[in-house]
Every structure is written in structure tokens, then in C-alpha cells.
Protein backbone atom coordinates (compact mmCIF):
# COMPACT_ATOMS: atom_id res chain seq x y z
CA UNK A 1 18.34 -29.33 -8.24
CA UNK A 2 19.17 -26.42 -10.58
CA UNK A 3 21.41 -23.62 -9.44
CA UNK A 4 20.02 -20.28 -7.77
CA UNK A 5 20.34 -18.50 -11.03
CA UNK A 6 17.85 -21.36 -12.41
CA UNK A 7 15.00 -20.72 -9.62
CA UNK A 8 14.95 -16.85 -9.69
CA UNK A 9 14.48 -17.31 -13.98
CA UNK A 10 12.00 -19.08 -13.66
CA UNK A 11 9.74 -17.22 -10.97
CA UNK A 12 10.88 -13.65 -12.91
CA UNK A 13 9.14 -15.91 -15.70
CA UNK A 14 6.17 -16.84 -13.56
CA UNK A 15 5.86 -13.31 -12.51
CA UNK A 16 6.03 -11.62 -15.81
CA UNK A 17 3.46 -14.48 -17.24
CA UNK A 18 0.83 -11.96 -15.46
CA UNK A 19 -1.03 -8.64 -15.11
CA UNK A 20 0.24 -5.62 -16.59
CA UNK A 21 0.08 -3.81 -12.67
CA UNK A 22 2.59 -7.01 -12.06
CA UNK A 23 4.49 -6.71 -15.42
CA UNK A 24 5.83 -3.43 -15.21
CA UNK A 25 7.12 -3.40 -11.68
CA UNK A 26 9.22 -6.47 -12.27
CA UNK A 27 10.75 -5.18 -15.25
CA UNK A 28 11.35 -1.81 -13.45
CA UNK A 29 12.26 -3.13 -10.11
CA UNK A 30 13.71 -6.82 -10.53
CA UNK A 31 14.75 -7.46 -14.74
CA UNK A 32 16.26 -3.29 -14.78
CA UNK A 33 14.34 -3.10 -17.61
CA UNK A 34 14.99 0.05 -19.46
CA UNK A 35 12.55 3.36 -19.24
CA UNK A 36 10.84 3.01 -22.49
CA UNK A 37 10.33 -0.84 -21.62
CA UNK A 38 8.70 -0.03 -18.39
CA UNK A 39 7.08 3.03 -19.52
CA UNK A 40 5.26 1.24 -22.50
CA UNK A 41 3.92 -1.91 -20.30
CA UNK A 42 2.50 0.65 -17.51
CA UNK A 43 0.56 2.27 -19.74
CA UNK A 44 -1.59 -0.96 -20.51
CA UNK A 45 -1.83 -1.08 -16.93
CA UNK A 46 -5.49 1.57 -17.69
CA UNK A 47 -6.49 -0.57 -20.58
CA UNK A 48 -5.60 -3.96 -20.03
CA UNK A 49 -6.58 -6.36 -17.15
CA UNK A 50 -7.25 -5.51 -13.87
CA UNK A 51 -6.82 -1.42 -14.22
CA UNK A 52 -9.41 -1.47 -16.70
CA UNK A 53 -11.68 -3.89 -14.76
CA UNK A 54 -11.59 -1.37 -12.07
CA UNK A 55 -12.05 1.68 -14.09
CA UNK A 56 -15.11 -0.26 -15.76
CA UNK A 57 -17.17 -0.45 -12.84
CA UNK A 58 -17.71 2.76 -11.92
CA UNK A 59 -21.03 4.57 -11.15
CA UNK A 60 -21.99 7.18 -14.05
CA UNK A 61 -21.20 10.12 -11.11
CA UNK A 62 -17.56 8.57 -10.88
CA UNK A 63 -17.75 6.48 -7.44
CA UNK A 64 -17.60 3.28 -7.07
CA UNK A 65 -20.13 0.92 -5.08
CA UNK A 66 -21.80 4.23 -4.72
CA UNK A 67 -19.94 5.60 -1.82
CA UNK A 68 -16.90 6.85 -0.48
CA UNK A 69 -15.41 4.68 2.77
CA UNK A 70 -18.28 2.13 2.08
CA UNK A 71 -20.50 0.83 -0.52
CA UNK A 72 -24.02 3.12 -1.09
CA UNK A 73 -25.93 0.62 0.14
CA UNK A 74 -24.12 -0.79 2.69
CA UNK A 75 -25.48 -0.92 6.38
CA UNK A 76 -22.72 -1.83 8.93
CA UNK A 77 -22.40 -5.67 8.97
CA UNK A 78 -19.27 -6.42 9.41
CA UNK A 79 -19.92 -10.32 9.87
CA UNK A 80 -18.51 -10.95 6.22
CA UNK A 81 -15.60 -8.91 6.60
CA UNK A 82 -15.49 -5.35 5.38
CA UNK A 83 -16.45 -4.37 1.95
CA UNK A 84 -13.66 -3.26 -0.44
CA UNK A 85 -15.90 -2.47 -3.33
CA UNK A 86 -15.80 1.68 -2.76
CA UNK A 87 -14.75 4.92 -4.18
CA UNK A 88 -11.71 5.14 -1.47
CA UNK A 89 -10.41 1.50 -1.19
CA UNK A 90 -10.26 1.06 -5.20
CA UNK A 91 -8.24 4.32 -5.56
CA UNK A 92 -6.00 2.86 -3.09
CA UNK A 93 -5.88 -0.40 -5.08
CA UNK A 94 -5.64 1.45 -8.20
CA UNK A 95 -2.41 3.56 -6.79
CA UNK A 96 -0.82 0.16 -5.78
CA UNK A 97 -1.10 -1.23 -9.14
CA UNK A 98 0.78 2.03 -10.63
CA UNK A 99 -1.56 2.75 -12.62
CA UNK A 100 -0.91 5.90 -15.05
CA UNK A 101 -2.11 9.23 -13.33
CA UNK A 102 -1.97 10.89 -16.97
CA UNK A 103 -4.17 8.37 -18.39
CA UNK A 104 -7.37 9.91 -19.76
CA UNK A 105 -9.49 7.55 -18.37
CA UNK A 106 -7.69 8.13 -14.68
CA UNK A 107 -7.86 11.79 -15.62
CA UNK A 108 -11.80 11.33 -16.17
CA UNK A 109 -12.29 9.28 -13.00
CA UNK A 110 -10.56 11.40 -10.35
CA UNK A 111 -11.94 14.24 -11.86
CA UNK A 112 -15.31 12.94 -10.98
CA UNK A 113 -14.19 11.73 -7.51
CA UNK A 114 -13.03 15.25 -6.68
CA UNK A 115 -16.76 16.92 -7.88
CA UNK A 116 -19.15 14.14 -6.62
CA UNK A 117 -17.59 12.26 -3.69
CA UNK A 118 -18.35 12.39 -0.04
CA UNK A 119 -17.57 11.25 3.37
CA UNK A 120 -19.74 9.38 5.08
CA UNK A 121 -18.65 11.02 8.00
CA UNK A 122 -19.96 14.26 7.77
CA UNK A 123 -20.14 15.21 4.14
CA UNK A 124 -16.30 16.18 3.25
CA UNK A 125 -15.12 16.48 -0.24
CA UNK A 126 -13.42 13.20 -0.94
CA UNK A 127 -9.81 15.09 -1.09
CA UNK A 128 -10.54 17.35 1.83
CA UNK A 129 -10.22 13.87 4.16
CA UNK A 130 -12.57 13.21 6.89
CA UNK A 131 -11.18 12.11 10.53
CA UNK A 132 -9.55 9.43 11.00
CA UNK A 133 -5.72 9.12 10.50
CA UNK A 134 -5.45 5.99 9.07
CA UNK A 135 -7.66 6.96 5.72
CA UNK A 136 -6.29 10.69 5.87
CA UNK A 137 -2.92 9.24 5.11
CA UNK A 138 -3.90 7.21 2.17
CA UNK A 139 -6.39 9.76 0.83
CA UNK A 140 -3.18 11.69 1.13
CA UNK A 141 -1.21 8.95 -0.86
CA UNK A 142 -4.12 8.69 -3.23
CA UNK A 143 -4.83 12.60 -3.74
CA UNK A 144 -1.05 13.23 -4.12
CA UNK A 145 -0.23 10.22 -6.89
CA UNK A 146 -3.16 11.23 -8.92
CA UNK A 147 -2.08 14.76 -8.60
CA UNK A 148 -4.96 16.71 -6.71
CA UNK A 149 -3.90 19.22 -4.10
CA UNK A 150 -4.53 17.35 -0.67
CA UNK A 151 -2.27 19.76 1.68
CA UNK A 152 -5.16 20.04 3.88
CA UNK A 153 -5.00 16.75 4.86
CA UNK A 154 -1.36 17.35 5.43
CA UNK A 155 -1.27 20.46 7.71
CA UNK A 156 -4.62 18.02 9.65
CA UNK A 157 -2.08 15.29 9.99
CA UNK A 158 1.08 16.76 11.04
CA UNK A 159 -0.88 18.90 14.04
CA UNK A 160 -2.47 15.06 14.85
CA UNK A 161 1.42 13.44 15.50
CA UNK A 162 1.44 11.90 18.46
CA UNK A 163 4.01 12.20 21.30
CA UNK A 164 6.03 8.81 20.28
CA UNK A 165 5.98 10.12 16.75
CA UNK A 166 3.69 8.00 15.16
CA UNK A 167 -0.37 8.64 14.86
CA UNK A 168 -3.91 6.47 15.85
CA UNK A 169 -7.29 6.65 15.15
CA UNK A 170 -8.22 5.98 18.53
CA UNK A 171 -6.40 9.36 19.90
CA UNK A 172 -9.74 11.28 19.79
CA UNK A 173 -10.90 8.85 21.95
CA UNK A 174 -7.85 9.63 24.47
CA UNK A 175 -5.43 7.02 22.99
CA UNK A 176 -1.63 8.55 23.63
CA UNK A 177 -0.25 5.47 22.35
CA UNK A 178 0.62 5.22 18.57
CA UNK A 179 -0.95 2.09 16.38
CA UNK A 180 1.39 0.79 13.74
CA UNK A 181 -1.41 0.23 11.23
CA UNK A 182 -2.51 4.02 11.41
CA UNK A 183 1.06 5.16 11.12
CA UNK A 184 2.22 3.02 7.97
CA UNK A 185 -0.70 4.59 6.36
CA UNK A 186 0.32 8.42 7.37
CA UNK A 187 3.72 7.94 6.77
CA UNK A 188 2.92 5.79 3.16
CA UNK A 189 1.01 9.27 2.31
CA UNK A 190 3.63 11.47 3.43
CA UNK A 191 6.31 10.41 1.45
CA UNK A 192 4.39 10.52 -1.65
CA UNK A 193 3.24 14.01 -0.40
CA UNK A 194 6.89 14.46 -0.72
CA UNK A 195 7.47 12.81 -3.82
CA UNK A 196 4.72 14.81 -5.30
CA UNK A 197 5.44 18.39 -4.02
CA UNK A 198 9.29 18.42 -3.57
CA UNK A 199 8.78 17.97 0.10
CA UNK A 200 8.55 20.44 3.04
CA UNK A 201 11.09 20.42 5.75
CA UNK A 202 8.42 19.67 8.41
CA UNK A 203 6.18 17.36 6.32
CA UNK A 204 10.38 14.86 5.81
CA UNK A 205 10.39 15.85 9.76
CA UNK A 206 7.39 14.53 10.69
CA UNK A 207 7.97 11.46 8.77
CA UNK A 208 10.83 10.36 10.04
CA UNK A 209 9.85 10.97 13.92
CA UNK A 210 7.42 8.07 12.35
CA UNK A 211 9.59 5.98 10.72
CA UNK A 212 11.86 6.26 14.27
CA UNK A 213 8.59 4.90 15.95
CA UNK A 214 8.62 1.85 14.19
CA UNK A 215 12.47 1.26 13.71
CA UNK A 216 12.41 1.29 17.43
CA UNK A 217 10.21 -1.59 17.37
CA UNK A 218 12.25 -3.29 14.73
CA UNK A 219 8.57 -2.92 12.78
CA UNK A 220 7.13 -5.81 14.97
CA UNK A 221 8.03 -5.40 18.74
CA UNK A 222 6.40 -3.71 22.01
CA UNK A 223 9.15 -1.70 23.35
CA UNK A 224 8.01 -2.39 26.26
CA UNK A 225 8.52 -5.61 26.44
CA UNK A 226 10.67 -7.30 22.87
CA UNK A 227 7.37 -9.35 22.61
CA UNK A 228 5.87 -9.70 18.64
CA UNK A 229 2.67 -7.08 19.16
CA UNK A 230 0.67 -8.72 17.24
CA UNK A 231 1.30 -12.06 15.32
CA UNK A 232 -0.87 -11.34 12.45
CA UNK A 233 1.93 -8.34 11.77
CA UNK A 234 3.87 -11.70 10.89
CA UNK A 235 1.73 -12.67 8.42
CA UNK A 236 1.82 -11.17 4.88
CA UNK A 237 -1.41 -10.28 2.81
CA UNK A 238 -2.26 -8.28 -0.10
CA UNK A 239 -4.02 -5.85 -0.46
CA UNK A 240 -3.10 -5.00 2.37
CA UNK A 241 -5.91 -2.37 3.25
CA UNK A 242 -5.32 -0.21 6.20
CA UNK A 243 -3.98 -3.32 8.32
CA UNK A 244 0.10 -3.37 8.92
CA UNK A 245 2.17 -6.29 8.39
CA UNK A 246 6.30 -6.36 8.47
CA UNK A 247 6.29 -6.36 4.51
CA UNK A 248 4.56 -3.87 4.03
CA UNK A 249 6.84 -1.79 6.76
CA UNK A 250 9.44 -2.65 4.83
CA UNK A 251 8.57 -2.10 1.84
CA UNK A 252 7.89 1.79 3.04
CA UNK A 253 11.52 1.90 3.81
CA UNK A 254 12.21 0.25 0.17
CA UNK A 255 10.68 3.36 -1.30
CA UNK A 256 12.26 5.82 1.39
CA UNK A 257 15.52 5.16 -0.46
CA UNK A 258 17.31 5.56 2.67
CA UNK A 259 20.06 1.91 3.01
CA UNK A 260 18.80 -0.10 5.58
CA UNK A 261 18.80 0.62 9.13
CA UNK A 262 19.97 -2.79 11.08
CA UNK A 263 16.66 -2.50 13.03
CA UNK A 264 14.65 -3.97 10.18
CA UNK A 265 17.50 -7.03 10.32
CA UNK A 266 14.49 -9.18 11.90
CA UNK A 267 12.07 -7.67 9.38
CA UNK A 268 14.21 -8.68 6.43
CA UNK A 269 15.52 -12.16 7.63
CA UNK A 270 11.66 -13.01 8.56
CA UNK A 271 11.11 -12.29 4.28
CA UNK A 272 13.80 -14.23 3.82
CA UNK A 273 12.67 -17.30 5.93
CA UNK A 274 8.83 -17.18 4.58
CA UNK A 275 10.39 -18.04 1.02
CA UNK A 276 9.53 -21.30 -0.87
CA UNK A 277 11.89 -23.96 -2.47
CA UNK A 278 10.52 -22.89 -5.67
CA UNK A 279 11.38 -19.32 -4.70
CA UNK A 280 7.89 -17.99 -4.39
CA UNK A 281 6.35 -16.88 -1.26
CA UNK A 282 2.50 -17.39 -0.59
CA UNK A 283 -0.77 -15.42 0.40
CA UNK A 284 -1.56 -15.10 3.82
CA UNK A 285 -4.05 -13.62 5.86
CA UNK A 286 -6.43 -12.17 3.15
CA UNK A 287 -8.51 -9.72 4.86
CA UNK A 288 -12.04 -10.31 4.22
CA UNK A 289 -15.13 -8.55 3.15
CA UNK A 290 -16.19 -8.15 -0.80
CA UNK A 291 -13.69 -7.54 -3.57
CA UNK A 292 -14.37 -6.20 -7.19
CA UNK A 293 -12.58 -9.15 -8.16
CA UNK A 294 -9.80 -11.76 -6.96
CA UNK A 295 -6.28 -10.75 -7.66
CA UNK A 296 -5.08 -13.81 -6.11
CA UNK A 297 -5.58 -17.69 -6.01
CA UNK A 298 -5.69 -17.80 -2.20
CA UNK A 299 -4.42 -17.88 1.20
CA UNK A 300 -1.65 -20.91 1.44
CA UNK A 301 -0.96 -20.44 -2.91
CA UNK A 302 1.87 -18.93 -4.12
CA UNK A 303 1.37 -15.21 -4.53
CA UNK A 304 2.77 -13.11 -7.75
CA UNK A 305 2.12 -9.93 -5.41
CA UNK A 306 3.60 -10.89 -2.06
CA UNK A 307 6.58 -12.55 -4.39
CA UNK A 308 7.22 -9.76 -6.36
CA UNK A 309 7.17 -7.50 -3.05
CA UNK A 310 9.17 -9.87 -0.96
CA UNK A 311 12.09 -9.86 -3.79
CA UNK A 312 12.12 -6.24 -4.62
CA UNK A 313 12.61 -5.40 -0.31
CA UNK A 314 15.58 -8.23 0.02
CA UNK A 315 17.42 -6.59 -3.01
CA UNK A 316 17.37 -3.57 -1.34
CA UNK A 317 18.19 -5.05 2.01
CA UNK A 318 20.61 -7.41 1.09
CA UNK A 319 21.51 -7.96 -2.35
CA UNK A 320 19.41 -10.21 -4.58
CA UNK A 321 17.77 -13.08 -3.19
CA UNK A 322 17.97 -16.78 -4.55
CA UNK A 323 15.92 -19.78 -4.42
């Protein structure tokens, strides 16, 4: 068997053999490729491959599928999983591959978005958010990386905090009890709030009341009780949609920049475990419901995205991982 050293070559090969959304953040966050390097293969990220599949499917009035949350057309079936065709879950998809937020094209499509996009809730301007939590914080994510003025959302989300520190969509229903789905996806829009706007003291505070909410749960655990909440958390997808899992928990704290805390010590050591002799880790759990297109082979195949996310949060946990 060849060394350590041998294994992570070739899947750093296997990973950079791929889409320019892939390409970039290996040489940025695994290879320490330098700035021009990285800069020059994220820009083909609008032009080339999946980007520009996703900006080529748009509706002439900017959205996509013809609708905000969900597809024009669509009429609440659920039975084939949700659809992930629209305006708001392909900006999402569109952050996570990096793609350029100075890119004319990007330019062109948000700026549509922002004049012709609604809520199906009740009519809200895309970037104004609508009610629920869990899409406020990524609409604050999304607004924030593409550079449109979402502090509404903000000041909306911050008076919505819950008592244990995190947030869930279910509190206007009387839920006192944060969900760790909704809060990943406030505090994953927070911090690029932050990012974006230098960062208000009480916007950093708020965030890391909900970061404490899920440390305390060592990002998998009831505190009541040390049991696993839910076992799909254990299970790591991508895209990863509004649902939480323990890499994507981790990887929030990844792009905190803060070292890590020795409550995501289970987190990390669970990344660790899940990784193949080859030194690839596979697809699991795909949520279902339409796509645009496939950015993967499948659930049980090895996986350039959960890979390439699984590598970049053990190097900041513990050093680089091997084979």
C-alpha cells in the first residue's frame, strides 16, 4: 500500500480533475494555491460548467422555475421530494459554489431577482425575506455574498432569537425550543452578514449565543439526555438545503476562524471515521425532490463535494488528514 502522502495526491488529483466551483476551493483551501491561481480558476466558475448551467436557465424576468421558494407551477406535492429548481434554492447553490459576485452575468441576474422576485408567502421583495427563519438566514447569506443590502432581515432575525440562543420556524407556532436545522441556516447568514458589513457588535453577539447552542450539544446531542437527536444529522449530504448535518456544523465553525472548541471532538472524529481507504468519503442522504442537474454520482459513490468538505474541516481541526 502506498504511503499517506501517496493517497491524499491522488484524491487532490481526483478532486481537481472536476468542476471549476470544485477547482478553486481545493487550490485555495487544500493545494495553498496562490491568489492569482485561485482568483483566475473562480472566475470560470460563471462561465464554465455548472455556474453557467445555472445562470443559463433562467426565466427572461430573472427567476428561476418561475418562482421564488418554489417552482411557478408547482402545487404542493411533496411525494417526490421537494423541488430545488427555484429562484431561492439556486442562489443558495450558486453561493456554495463561490461563484463570482462581480461577474456581469451574476451582476445581471441578482439585479433581476431584486426587481421581479416574490414570496410566495405574502408578496415580499425577494431580499426583504418572508417568515420563516430558516430561509431568512440564507436569503441573508445569499443577499449579503451577492452584495444587496438585506439588514432587514437582520434586525427580523436577531428580535426572533430564541431563549436557548438558537432560532425555529416552528416558534410562531409556540415552539420555545430551538431546531438545529433553522439555526445553522441563521447563523450561516450571520456571519457572512458580518463578513460583508464589518460586523455589528450585536449581530457577532447574537451569533455566538447560537453557535453556544450547538457546541453545547457537541452539534449532534439532546442536552437533555447525550442521546444523537436525530441520526440523519449523522449522515452527510450535499447540497445540503435547509436540513443540518454534523459537517455542515462544522464546517460553519471552519469559516468562523475561531480554533476548535473540544466540543466538536465527536463532530470531527465522526469525519474522520466516515473516510474511505482510498481517502474519499461518499454521498449520503441526498435529499430529494427535482434538481437543475446532478452534481453528484449518488448516494453510497464517492463524493468530490463531501470529500473536499470533509478534508478542508479536519485540517482545521486537526492538522491534515491522510488516507
Amino acid at each position: 500500500m502506498r504511503d499517506d502522502d501517496g493517497v491524499r495526491d491522488d484524491v487532490l488529483d481526483w478532486l481537481l480533475d472536476s468542476d471549476p466551483a470544485i477547482r478553486w476551493q481545493v487550490l485555495r483551501d487544500l493545494c495553498g494555491a496562490e491568489p492569482d491561481a485561485v482568483a483566475a480558476e473562480r472566475s470560470r466558475v460563471a462561465t464554465e460548467g455548472w455556474g453557467a448551467r445555472l445562470l443559463a436557465v433562467r426565466d427572461d424576468d430573472g427567476l428561476w422555475a418561475g418562482g421564488a421558494c418554489f417552482p411557478g407551477d408547482f402545487r404542493g406535492d411533496f411525494s417526490q421530494g421537494q423541488p430545488w429548481t427555484s429562484t431561492y434554492p439556486v442562489l443558495v447553490l450558486m453561493r456554495t459554489l463561490g461563484i463570482d459576485p462581480a461577474a456581469e452575468p451574476v451582476r445581471e441576474a441578482v439585479r433581476l431577482v431584486q426587481e421581479n422576485c416574490r414570496w410566495e408567502h405574502d408578496g415580499q421583495r425577494f431580499f426583504d425575506g418572508e417568515v420563516e427563519p430558516c430561509i431568512n438566514g440564507q436569503t441573508v447569506a445569499v443577499g449579503a455574498y451577492f452584495g444587496v443590502d438585506v439588514g432587514g432581515i437582520v434586525d427580523r432575525l436577531l428580535g426572533e432569537q430564541l431563549a436557548d440562543g438558537g432560532w425555529n420556524c416552528e416558534a410562531e407556532y409556540g415552539s420555545v425550543r430551538s431546531s438545529f436545522a433553522t439555526t445553522v441556516c441563521v447563523v450561516e447568514g450571520l456571519l457572512e452578514h458580518e463578513r460583508a458589513t464589518g460586523g455589528a457588535a450585536e449581530v457577532t453577539a447574537a451569533r455566538r449565543r447560537a453557535e453556544a447552542y450547538l457546541l453545547e450539544r457537541r452539534l449532534s446531542r439532546r442536552l437533555s439526555t447525550g442521546e444523537v437527536a436525530d441520526p440523519d444529522w449523522l449522515q452527510f449530504s450535499f447540497p445540503t438545503r435547509w436540513h443540518y448535518d454534523v459537517l455542515r456544523g462544522l464546517e460553519h465553525f471552519r469559516a468562523a476562524g475561531d480554533p476548535p472548541d473540544e466540543r466538536t471532538s465527536e463532530a470531527l472524529e465522526l469525519v474522520r471515521a466516515k473516510q474511505q481507504p482510498d481517502g474519499r468519503w461518499l454521498l449520503e442522504g441526498t435529499h430529494p425532490g427535482p434538481v437543475p442537474f446532478a452534481l453528484e454520482d449518488g448516494d453510497g459513490l464517492p463524493s468530490r463535494w463531501n470529500t473536499l468538505r470533509a478534508l478542508r474541516v479536519l485540517e482545521w481541526g486537526t492538522g491534515p488528514a491522510s488516507g
